[in-house]
C-alpha atoms as a PDB file:
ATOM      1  CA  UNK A   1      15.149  47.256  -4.045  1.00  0.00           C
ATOM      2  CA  UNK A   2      15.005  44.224  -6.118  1.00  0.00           C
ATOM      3  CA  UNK A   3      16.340  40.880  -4.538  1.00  0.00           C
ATOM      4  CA  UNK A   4      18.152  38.106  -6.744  1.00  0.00           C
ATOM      5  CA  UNK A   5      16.215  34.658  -7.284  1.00  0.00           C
ATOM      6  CA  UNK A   6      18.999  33.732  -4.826  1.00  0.00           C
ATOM      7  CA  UNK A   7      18.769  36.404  -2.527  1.00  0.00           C
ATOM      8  CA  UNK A   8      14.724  35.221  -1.941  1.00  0.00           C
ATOM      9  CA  UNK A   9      15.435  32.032  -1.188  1.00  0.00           C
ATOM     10  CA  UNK A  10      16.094  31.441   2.926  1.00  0.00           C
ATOM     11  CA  UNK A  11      17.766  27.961   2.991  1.00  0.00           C
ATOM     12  CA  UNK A  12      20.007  26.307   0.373  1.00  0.00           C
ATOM     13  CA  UNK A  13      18.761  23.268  -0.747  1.00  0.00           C
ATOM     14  CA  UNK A  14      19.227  20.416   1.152  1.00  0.00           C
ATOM     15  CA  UNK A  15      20.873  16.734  -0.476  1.00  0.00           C
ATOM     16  CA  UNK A  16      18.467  13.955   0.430  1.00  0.00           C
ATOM     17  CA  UNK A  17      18.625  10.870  -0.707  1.00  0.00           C
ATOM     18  CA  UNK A  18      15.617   8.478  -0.031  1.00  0.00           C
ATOM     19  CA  UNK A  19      12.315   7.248  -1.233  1.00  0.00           C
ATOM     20  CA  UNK A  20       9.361   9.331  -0.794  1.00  0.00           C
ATOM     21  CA  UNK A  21       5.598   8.352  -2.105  1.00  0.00           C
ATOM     22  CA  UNK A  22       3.961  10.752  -4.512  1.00  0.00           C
ATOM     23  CA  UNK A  23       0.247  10.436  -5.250  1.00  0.00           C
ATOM     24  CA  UNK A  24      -0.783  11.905  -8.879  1.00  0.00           C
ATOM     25  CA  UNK A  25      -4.163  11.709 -10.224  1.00  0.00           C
ATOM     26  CA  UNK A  26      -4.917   8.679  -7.541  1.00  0.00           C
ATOM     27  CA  UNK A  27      -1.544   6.838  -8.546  1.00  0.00           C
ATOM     28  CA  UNK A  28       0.816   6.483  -6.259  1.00  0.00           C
ATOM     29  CA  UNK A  29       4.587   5.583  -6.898  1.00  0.00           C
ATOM     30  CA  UNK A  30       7.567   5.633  -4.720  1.00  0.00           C
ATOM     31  CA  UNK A  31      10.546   7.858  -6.364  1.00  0.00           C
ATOM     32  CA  UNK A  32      14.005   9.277  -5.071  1.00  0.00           C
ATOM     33  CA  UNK A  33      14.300  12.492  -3.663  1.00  0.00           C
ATOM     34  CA  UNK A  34      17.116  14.046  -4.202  1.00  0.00           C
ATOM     35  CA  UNK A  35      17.209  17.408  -2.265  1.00  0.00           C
ATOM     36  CA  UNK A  36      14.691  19.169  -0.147  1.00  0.00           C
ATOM     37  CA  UNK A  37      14.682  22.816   1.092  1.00  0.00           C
ATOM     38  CA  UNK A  38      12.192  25.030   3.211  1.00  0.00           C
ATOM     39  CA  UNK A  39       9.950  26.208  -0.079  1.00  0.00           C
ATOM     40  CA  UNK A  40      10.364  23.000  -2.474  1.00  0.00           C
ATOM     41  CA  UNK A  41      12.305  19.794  -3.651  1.00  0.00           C
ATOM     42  CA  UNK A  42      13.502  17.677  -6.644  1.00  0.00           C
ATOM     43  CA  UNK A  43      12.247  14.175  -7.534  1.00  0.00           C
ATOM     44  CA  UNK A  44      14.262  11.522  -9.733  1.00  0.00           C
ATOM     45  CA  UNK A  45      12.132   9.759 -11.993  1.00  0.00           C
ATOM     46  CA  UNK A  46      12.956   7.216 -14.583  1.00  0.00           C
ATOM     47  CA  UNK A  47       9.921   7.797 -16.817  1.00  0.00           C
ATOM     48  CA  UNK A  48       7.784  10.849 -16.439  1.00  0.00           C
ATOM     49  CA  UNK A  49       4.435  11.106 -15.729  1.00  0.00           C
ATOM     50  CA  UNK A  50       4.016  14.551 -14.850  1.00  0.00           C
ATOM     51  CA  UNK A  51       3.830  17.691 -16.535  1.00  0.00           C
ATOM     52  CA  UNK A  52       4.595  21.420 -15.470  1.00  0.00           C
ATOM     53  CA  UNK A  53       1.716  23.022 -12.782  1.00  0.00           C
ATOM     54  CA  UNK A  54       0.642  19.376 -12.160  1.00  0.00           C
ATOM     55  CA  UNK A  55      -0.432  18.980  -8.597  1.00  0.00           C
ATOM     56  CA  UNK A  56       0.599  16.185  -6.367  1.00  0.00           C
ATOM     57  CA  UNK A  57       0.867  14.881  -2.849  1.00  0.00           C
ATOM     58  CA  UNK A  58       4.206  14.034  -1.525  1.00  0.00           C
ATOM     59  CA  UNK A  59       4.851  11.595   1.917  1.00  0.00           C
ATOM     60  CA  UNK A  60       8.399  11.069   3.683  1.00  0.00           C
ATOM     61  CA  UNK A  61       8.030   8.001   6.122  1.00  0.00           C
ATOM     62  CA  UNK A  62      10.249   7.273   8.976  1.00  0.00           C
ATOM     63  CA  UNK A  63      11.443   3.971   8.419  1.00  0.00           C
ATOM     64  CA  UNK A  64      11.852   3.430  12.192  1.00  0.00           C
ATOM     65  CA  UNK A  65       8.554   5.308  13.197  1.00  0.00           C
ATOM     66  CA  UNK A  66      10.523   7.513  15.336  1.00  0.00           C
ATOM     67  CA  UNK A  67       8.512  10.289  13.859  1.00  0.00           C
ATOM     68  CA  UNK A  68       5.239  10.997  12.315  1.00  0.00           C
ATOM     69  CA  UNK A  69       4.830  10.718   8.346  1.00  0.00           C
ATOM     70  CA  UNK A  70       5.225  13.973   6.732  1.00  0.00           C
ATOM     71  CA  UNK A  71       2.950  14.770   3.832  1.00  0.00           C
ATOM     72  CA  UNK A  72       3.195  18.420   1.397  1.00  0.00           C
ATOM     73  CA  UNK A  73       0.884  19.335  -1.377  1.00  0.00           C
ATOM     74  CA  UNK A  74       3.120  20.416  -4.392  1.00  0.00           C
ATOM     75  CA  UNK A  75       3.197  22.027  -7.647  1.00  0.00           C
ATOM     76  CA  UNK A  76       5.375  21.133 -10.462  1.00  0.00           C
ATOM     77  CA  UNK A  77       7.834  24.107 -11.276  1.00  0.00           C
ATOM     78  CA  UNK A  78      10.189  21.847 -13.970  1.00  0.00           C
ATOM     79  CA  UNK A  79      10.272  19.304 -15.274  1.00  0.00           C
ATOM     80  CA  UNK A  80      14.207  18.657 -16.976  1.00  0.00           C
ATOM     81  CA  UNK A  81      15.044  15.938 -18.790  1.00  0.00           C
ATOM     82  CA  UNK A  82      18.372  14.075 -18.212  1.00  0.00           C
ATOM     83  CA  UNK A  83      20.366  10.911 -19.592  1.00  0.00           C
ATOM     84  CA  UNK A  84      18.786   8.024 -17.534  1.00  0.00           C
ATOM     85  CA  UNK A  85      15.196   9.705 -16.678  1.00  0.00           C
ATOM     86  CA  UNK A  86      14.379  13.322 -15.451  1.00  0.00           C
ATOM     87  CA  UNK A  87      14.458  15.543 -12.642  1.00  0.00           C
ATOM     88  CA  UNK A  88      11.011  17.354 -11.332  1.00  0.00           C
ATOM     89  CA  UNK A  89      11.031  20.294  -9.503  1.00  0.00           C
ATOM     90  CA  UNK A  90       8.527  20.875  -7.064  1.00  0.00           C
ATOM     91  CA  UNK A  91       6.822  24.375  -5.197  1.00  0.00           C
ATOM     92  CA  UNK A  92       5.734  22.822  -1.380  1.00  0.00           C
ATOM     93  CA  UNK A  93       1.861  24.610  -1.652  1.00  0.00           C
ATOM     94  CA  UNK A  94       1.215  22.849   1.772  1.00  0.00           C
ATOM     95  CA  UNK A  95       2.693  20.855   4.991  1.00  0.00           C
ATOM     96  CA  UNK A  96       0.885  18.775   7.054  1.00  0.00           C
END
């Protein structure tokens, strides 16, 4: 039985609006995330720095310290360009 790329994937993507810090080859700079799901998540950027099977680090912050920081390891799945910057795709390789 083969399953459908949608079929595989366990939760629909989640719309998430808020700053997250990514760390690429010892930079770091704060971008928007725009949705998140179990497996992965898409990053706005205005000008692109990274390029397909890059690796980066990834850390959500609780504003109000309510909860712990939560940091992923990620690949870069796609990279698509769009009118005011581009939209990166990203495979969660690790949570911690």
């Amino acid at each position: 039985m083969h399953l459908t790329q949608q079929e595989r994937r366990t939760f629909e993507r989640l719309s998430f609006t808020s700053k997250v810090l990514i760390t690429h080859n010892g930079h770091d700079q704060w971008v928007e995330c725009k949705d998140v799901n179990t497996e992965g998540m898409s990053l706005y950027l205005e000008s692109n720095p990274l390029k397909l099977h890059d690796e980066i680090a990834v850390r959500f912050d609780d504003a109000d310290a309510h909860f712990p920081a939560l940091n992923v390891d990620a690949d870069v799945i796609r990279v698509q360009p769009i009118e005011s910057g581009f939209v990166v795709a990203l495979e969660f390789v690790a949570i911690y």
